[in-house]
PDB file of N, CA and C in Angstrom:
ATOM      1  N   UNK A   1       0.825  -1.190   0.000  1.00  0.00           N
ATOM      2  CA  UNK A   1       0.000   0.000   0.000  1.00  0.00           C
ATOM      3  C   UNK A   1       0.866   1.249   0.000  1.00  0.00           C
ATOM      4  N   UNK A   2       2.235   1.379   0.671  1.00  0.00           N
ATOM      5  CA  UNK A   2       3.017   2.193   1.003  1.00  0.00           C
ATOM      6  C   UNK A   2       3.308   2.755  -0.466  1.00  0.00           C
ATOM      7  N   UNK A   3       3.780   1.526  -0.805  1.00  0.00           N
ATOM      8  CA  UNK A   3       4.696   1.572  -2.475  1.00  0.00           C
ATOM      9  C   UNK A   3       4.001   2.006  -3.259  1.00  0.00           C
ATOM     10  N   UNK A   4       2.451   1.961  -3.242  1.00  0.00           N
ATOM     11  CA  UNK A   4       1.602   2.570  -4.340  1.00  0.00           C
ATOM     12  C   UNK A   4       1.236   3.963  -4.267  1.00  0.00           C
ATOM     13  N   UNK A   5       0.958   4.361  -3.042  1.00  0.00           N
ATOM     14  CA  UNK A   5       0.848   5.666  -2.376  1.00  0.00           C
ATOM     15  C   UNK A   5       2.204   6.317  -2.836  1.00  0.00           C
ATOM     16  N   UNK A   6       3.266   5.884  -2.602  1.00  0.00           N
ATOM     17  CA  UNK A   6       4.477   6.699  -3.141  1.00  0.00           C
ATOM     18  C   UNK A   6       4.698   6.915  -4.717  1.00  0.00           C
ATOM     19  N   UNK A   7       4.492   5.701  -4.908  1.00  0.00           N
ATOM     20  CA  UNK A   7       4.482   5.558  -6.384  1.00  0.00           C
ATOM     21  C   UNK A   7       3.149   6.701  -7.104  1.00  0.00           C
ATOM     22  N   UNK A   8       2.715   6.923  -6.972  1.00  0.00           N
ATOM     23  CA  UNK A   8       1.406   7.636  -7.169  1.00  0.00           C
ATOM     24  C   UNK A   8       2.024   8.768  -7.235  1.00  0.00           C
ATOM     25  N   UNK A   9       2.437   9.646  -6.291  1.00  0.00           N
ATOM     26  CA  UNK A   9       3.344  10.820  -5.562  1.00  0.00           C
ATOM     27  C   UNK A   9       4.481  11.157  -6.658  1.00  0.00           C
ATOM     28  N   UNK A  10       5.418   9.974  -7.023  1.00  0.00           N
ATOM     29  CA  UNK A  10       6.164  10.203  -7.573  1.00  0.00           C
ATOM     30  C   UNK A  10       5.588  10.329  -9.411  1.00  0.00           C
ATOM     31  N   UNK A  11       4.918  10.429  -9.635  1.00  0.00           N
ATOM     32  CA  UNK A  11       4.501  10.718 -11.157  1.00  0.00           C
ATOM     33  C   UNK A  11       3.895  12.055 -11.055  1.00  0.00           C
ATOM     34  N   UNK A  12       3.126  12.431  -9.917  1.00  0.00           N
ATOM     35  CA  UNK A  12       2.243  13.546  -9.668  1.00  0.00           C
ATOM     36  C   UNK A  12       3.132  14.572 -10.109  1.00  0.00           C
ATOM     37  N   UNK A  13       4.049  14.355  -9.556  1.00  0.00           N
ATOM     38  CA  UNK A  13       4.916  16.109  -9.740  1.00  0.00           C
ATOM     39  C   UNK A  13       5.890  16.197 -11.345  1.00  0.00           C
ATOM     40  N   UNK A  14       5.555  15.616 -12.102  1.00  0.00           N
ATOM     41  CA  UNK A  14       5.995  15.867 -13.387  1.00  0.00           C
ATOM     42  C   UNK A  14       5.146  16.813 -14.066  1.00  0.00           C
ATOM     43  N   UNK A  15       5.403  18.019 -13.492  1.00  0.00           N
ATOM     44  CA  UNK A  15       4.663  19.272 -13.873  1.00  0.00           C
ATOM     45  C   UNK A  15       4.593  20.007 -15.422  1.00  0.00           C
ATOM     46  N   UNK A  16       6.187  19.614 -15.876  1.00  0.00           N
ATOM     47  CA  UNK A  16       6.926  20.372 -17.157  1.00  0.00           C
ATOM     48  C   UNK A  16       7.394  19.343 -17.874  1.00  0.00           C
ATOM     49  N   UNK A  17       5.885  18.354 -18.069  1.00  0.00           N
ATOM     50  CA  UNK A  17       6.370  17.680 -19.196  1.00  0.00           C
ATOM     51  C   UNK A  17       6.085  18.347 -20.932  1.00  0.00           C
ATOM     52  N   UNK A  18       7.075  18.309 -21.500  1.00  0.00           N
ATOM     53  CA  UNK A  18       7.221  18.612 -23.270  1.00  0.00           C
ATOM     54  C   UNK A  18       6.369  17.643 -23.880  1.00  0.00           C
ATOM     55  N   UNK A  19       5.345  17.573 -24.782  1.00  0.00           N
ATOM     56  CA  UNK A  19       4.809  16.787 -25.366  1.00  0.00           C
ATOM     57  C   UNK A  19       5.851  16.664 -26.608  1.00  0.00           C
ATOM     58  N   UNK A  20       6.093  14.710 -26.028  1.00  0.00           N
ATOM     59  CA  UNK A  20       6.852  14.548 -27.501  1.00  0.00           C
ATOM     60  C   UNK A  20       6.128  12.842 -27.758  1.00  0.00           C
ATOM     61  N   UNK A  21       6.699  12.928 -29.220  1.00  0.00           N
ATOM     62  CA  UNK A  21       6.123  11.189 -29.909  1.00  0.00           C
ATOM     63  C   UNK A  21       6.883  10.370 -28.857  1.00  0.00           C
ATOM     64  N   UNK A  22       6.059   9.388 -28.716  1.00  0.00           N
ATOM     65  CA  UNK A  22       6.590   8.201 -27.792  1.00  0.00           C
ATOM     66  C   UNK A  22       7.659   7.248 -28.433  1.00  0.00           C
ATOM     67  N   UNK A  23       8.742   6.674 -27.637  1.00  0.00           N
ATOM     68  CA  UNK A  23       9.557   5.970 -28.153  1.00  0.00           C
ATOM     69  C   UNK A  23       9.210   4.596 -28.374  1.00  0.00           C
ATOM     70  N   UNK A  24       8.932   3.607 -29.578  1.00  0.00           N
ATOM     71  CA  UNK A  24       8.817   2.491 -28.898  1.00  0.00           C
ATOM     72  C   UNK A  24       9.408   1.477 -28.205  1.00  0.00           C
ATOM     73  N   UNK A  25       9.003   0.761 -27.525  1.00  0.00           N
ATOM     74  CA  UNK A  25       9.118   0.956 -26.028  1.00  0.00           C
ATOM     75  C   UNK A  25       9.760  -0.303 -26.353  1.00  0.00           C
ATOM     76  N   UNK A  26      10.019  -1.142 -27.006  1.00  0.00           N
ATOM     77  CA  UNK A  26      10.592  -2.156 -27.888  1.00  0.00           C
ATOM     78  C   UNK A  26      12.535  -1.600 -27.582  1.00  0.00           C
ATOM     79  N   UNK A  27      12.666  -0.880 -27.585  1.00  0.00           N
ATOM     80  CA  UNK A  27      14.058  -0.033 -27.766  1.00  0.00           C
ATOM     81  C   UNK A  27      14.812   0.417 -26.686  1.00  0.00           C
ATOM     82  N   UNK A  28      13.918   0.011 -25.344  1.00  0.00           N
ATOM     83  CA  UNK A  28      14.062   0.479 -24.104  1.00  0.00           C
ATOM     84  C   UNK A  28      14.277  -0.674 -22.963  1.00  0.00           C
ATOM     85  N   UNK A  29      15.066  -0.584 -21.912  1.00  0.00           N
ATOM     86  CA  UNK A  29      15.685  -1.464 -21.253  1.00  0.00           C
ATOM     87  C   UNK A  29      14.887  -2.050 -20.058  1.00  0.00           C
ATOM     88  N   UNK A  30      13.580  -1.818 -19.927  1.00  0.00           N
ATOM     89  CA  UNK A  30      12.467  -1.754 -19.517  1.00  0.00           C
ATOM     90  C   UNK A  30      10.899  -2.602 -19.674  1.00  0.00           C
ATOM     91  N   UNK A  31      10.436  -2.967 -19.140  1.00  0.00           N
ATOM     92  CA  UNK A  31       9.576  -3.617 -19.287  1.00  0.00           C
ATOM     93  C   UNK A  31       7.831  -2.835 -19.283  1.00  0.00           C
ATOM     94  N   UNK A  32       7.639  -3.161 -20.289  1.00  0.00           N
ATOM     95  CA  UNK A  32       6.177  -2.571 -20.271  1.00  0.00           C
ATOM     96  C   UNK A  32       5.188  -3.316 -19.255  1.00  0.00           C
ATOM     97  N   UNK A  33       4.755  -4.439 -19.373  1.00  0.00           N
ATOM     98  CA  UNK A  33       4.291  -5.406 -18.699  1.00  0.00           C
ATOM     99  C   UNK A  33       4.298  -4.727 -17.468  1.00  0.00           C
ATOM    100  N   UNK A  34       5.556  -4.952 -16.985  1.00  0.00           N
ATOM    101  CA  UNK A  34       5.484  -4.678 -15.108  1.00  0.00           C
ATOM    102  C   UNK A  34       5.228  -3.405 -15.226  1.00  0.00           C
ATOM    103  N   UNK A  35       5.538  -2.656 -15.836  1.00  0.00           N
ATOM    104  CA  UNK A  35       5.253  -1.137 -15.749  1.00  0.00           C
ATOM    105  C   UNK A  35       3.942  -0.910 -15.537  1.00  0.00           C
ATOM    106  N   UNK A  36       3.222  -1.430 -16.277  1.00  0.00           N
ATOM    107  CA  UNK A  36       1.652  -1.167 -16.064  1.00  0.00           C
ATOM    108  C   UNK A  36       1.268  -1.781 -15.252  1.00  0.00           C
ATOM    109  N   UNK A  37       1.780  -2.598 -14.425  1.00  0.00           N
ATOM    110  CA  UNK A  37       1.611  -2.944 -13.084  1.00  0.00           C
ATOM    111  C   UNK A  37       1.596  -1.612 -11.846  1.00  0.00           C
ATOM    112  N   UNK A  38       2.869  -1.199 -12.107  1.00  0.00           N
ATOM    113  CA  UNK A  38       3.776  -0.422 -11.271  1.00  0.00           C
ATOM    114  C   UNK A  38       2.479   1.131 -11.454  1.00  0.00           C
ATOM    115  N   UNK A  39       2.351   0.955 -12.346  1.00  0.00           N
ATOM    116  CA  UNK A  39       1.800   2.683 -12.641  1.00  0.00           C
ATOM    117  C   UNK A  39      -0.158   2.818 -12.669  1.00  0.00           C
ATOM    118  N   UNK A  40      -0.769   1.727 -11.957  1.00  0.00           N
ATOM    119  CA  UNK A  40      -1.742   1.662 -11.822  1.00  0.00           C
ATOM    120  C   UNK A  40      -2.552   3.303 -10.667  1.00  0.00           C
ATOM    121  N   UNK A  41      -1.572   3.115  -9.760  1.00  0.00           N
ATOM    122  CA  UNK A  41      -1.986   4.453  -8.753  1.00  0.00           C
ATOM    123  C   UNK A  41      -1.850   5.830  -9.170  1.00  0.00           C
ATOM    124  N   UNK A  42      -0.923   5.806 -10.278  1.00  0.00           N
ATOM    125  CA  UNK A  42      -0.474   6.526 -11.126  1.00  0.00           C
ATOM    126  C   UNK A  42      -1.410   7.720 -11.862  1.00  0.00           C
ATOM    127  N   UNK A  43      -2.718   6.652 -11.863  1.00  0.00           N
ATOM    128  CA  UNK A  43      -4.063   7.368 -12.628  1.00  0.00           C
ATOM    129  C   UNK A  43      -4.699   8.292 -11.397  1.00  0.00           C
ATOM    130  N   UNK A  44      -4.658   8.115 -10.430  1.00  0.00           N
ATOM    131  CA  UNK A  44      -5.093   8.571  -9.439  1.00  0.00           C
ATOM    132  C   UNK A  44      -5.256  10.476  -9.438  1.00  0.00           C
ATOM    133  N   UNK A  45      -4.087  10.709 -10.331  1.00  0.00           N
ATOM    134  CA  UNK A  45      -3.694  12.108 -10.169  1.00  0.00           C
ATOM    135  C   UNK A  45      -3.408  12.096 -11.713  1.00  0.00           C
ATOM    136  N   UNK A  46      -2.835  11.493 -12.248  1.00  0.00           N
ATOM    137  CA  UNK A  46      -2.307  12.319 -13.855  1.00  0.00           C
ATOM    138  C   UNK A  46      -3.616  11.670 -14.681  1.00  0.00           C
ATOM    139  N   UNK A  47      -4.598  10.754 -14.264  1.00  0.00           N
ATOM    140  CA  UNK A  47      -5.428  10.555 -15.239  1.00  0.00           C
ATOM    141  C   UNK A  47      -7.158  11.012 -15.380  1.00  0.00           C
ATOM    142  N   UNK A  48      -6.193  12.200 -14.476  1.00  0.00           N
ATOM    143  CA  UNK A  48      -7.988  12.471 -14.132  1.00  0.00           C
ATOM    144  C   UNK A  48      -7.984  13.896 -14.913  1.00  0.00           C
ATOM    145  N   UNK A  49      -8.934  14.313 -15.962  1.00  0.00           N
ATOM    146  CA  UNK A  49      -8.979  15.750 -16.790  1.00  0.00           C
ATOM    147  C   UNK A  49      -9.142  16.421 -15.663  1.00  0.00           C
ATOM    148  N   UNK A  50      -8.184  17.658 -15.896  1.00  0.00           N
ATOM    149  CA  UNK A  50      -8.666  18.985 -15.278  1.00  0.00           C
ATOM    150  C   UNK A  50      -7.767  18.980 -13.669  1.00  0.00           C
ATOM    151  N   UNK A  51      -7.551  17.820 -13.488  1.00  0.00           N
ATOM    152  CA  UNK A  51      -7.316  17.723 -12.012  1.00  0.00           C
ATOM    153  C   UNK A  51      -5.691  18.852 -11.660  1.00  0.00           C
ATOM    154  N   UNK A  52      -5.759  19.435 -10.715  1.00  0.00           N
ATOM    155  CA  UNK A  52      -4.968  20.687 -10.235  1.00  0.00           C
ATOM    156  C   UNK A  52      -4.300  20.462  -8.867  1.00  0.00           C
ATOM    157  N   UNK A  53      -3.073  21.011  -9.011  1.00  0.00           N
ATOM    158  CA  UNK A  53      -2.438  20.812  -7.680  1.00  0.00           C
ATOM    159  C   UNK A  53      -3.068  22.711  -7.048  1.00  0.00           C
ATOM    160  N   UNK A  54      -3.226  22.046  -5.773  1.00  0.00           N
ATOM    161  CA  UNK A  54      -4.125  23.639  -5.099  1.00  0.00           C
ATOM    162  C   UNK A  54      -3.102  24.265  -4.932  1.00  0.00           C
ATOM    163  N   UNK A  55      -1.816  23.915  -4.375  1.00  0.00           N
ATOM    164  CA  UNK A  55      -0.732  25.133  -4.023  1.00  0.00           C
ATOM    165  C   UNK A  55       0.930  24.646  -4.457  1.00  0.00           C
ATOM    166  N   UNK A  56       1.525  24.904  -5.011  1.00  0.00           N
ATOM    167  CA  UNK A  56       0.973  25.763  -5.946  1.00  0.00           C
ATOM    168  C   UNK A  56       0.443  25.709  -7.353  1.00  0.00           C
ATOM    169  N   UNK A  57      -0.546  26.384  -7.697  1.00  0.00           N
ATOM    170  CA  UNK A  57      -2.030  25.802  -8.472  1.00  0.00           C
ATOM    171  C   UNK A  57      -1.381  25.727  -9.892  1.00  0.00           C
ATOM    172  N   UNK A  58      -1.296  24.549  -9.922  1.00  0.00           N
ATOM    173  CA  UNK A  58      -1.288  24.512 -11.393  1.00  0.00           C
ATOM    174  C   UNK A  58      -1.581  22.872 -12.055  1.00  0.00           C
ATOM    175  N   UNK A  59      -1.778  22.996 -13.104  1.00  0.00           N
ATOM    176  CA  UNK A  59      -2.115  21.325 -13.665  1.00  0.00           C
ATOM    177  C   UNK A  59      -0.964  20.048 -13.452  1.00  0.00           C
ATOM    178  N   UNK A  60      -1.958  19.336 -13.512  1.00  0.00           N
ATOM    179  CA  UNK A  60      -1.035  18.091 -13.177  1.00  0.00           C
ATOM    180  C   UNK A  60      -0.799  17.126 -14.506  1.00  0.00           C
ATOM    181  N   UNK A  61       0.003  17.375 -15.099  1.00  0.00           N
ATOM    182  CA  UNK A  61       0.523  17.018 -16.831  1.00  0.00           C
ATOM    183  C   UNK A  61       0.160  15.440 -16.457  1.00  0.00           C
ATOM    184  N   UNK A  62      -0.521  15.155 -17.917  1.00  0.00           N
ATOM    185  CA  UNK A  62      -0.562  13.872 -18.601  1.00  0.00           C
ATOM    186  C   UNK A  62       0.633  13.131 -19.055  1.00  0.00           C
ATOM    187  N   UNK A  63       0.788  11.965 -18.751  1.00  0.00           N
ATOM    188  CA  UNK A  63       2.444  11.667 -18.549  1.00  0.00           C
ATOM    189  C   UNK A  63       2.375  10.247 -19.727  1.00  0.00           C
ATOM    190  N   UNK A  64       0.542   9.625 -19.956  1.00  0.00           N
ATOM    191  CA  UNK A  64       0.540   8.354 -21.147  1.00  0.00           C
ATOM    192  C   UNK A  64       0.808   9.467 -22.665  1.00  0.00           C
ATOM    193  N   UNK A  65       2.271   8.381 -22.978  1.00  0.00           N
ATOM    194  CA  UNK A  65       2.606   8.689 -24.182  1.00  0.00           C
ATOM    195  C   UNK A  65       3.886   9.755 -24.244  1.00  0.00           C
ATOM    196  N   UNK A  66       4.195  10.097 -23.119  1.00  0.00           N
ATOM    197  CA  UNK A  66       5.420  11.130 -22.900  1.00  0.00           C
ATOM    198  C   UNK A  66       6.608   9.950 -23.125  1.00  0.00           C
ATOM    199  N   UNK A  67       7.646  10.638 -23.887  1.00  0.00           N
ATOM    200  CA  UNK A  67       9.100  10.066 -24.347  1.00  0.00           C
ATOM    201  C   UNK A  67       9.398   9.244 -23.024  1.00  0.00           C
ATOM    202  N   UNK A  68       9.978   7.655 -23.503  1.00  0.00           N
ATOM    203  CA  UNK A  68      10.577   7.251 -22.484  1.00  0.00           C
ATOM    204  C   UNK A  68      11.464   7.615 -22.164  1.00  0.00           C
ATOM    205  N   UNK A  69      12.717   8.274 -22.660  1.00  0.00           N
ATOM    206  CA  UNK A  69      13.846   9.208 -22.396  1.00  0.00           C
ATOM    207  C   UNK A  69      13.197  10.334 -21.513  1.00  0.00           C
ATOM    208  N   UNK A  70      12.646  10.997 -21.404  1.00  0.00           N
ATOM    209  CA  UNK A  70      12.546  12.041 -20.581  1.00  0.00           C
ATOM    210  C   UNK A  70      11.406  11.460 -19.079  1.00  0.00           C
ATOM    211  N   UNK A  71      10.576  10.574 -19.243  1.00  0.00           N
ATOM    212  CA  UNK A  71      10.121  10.043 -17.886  1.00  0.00           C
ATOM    213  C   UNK A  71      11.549   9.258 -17.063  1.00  0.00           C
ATOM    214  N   UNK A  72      12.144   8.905 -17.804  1.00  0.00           N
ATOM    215  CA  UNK A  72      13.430   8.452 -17.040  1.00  0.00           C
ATOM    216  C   UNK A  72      14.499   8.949 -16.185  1.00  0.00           C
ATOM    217  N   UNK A  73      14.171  10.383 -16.982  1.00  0.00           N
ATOM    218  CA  UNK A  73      15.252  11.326 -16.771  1.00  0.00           C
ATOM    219  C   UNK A  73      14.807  12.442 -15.251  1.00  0.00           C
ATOM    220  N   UNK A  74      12.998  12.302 -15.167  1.00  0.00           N
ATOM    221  CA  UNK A  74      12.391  13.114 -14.682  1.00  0.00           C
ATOM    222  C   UNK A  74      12.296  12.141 -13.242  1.00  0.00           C
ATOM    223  N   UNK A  75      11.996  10.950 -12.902  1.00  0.00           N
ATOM    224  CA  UNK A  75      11.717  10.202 -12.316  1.00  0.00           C
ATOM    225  C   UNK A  75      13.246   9.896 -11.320  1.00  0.00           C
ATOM    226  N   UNK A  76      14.567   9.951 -12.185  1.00  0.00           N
ATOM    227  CA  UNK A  76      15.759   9.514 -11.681  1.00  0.00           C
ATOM    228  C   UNK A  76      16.250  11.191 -11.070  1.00  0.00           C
ATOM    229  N   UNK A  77      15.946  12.466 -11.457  1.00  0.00           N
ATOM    230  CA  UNK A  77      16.227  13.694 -10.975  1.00  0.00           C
ATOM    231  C   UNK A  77      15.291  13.362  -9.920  1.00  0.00           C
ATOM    232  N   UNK A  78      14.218  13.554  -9.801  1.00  0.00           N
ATOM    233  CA  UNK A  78      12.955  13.346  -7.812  1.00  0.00           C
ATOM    234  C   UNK A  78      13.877  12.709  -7.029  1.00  0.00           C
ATOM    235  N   UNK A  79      13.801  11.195  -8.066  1.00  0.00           N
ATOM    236  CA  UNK A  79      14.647  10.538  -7.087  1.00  0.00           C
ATOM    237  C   UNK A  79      15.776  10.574  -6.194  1.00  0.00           C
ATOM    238  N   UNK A  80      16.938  11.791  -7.088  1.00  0.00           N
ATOM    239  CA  UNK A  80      18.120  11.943  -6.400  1.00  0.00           C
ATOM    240  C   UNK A  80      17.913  13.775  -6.003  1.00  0.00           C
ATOM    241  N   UNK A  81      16.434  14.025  -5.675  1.00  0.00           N
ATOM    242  CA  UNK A  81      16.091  15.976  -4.889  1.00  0.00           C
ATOM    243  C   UNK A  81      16.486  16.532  -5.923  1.00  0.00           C
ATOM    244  N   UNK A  82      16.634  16.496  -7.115  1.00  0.00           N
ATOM    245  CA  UNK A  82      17.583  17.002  -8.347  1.00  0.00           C
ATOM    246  C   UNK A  82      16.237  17.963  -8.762  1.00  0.00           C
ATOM    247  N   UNK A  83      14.996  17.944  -8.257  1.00  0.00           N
ATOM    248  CA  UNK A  83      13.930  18.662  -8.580  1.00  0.00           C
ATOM    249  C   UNK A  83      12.875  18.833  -7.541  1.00  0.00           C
ATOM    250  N   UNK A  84      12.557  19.875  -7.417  1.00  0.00           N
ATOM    251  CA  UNK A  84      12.203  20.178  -6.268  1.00  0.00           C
ATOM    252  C   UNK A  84      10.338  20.091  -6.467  1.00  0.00           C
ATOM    253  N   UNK A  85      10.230  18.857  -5.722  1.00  0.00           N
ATOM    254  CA  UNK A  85       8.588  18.448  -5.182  1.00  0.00           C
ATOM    255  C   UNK A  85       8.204  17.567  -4.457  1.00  0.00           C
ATOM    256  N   UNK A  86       8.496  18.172  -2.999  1.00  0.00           N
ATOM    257  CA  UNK A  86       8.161  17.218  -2.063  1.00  0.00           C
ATOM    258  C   UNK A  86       8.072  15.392  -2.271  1.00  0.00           C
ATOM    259  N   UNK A  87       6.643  15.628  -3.193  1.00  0.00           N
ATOM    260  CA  UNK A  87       5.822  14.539  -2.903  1.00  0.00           C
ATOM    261  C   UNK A  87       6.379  13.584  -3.897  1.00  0.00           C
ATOM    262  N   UNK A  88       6.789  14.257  -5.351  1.00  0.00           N
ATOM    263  CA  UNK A  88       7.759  13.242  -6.545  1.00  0.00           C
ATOM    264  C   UNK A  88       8.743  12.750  -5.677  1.00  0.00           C
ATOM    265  N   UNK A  89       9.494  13.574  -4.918  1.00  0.00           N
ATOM    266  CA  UNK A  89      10.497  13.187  -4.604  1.00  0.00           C
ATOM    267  C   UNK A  89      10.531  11.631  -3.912  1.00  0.00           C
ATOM    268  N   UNK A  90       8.973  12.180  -2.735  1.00  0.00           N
ATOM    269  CA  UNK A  90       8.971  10.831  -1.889  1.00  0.00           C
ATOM    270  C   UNK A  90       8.592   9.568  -2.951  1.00  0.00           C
ATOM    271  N   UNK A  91       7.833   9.795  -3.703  1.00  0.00           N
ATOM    272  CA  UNK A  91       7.589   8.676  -4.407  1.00  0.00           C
ATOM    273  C   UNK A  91       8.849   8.326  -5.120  1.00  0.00           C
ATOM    274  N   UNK A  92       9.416   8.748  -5.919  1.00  0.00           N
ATOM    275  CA  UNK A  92      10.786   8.363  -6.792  1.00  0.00           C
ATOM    276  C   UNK A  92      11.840   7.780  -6.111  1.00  0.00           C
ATOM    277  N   UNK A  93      11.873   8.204  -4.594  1.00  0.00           N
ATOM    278  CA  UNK A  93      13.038   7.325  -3.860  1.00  0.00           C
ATOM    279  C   UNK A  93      12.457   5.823  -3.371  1.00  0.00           C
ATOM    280  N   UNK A  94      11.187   5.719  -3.753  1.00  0.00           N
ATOM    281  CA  UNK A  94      10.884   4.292  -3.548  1.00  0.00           C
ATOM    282  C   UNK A  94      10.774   3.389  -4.654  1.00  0.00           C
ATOM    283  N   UNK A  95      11.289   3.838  -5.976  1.00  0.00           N
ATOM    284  CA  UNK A  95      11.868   3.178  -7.371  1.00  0.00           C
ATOM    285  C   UNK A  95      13.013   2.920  -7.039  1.00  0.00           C
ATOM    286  N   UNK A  96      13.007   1.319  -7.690  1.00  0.00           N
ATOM    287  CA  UNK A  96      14.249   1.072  -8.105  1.00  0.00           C
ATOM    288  C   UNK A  96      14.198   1.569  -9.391  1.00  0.00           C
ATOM    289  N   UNK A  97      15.953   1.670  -9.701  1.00  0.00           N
ATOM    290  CA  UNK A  97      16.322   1.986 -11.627  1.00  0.00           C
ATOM    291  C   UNK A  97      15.060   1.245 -12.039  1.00  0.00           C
ATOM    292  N   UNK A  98      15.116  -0.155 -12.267  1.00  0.00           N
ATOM    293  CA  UNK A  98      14.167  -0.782 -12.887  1.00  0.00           C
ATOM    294  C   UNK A  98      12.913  -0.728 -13.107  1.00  0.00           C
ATOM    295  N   UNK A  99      12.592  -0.191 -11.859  1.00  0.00           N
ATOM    296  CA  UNK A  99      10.890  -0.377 -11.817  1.00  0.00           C
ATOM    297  C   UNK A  99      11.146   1.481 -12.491  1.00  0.00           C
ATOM    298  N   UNK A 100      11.909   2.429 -12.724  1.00  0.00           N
ATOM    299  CA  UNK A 100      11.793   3.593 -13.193  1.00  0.00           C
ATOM    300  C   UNK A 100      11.618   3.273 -14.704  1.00  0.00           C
ATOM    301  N   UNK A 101      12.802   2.398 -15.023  1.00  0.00           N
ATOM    302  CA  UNK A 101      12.934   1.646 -16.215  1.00  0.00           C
ATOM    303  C   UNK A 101      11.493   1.369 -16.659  1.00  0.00           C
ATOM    304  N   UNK A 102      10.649   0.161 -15.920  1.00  0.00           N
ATOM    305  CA  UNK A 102       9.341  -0.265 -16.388  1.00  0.00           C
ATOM    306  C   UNK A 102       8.503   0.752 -16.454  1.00  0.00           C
ATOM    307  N   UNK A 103       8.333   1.857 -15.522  1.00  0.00           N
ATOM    308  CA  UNK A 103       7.427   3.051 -15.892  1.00  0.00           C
ATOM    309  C   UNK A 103       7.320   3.543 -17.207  1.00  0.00           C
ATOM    310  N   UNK A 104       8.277   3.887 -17.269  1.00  0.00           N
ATOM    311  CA  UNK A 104       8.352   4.888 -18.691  1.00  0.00           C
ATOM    312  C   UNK A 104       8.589   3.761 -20.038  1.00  0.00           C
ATOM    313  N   UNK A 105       8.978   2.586 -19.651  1.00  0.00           N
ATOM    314  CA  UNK A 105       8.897   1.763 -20.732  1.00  0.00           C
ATOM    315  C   UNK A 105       7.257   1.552 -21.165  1.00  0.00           C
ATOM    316  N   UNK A 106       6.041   1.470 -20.000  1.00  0.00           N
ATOM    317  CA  UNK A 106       4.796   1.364 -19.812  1.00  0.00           C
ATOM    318  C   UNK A 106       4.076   2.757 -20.761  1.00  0.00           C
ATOM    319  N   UNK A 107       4.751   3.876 -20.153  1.00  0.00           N
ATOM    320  CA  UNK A 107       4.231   5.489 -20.309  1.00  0.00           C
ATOM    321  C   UNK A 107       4.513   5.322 -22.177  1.00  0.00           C
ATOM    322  N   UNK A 108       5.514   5.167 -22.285  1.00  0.00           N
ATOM    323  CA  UNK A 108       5.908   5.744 -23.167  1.00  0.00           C
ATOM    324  C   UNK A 108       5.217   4.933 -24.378  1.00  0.00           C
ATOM    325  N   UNK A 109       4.693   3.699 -24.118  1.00  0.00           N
ATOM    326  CA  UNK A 109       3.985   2.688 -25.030  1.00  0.00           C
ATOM    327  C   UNK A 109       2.514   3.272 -25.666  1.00  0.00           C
ATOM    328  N   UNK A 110       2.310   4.373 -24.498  1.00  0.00           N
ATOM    329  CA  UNK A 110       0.738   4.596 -25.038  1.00  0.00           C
ATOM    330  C   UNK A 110       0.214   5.441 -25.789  1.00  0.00           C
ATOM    331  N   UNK A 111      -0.356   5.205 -26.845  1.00  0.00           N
ATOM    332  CA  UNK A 111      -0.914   5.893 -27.869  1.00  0.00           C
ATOM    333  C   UNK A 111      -1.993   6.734 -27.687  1.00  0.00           C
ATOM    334  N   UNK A 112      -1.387   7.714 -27.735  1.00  0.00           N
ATOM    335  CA  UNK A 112      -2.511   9.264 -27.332  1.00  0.00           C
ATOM    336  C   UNK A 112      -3.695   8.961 -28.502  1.00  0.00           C
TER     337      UNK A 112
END
């Protein structure tokens, strides 16, 4: 329950994501499969339209279909305070590489 709650946390704060074409995910060191395991709580906050962080207020970016290169990159910065948001942070230090790996191998699979 811990791990999902964090895990949840740690996708939330990917505030400044760039919309780019997804990589396929075929090319990536990562597993889709477990990923969509891993990123079920995930919807909780990035899959809901409209949904807003109250302070400070701003949207909470759609992350299905964002480059697996840059969820990797965004997920491994939380992880090491390299970006400042509380709550990513707490969630990202409860990824391993791998299961960061399976996220964005998962994210990056989905066709907007």
């Amino acid at each position: 329950m811990l791990r999902s709650l964090l895990l949840t946390a740690a996708l939330v704060g990917i505030a400044s994501v760039a919309q780019a074409a997804p990589a396929p995910a075929a090319q990536h060191p990562g597993n889709a499969a477990t990923g969509r395991l891993l990123v079920f709580t995930c919807h909780g906050c990035h899959g809901i339209p409209g949904y807003r962080y109250a302070y400070p207020n701003y949207p909470i970016p759609k992350i299905a279909g964002q480059h697996y290169d840059y969820l990797v990159a965004a997920l491994g910065e939380y992880r090491k305070d390299q970006r400042a948001n509380p709550t990513m942070q707490a969630q990202a230090q409860a990824l391993s590489e791998q299961d960061i790996r399976d996220i964005a191998a998962y994210l990056s699979s989905i066709r907007k």
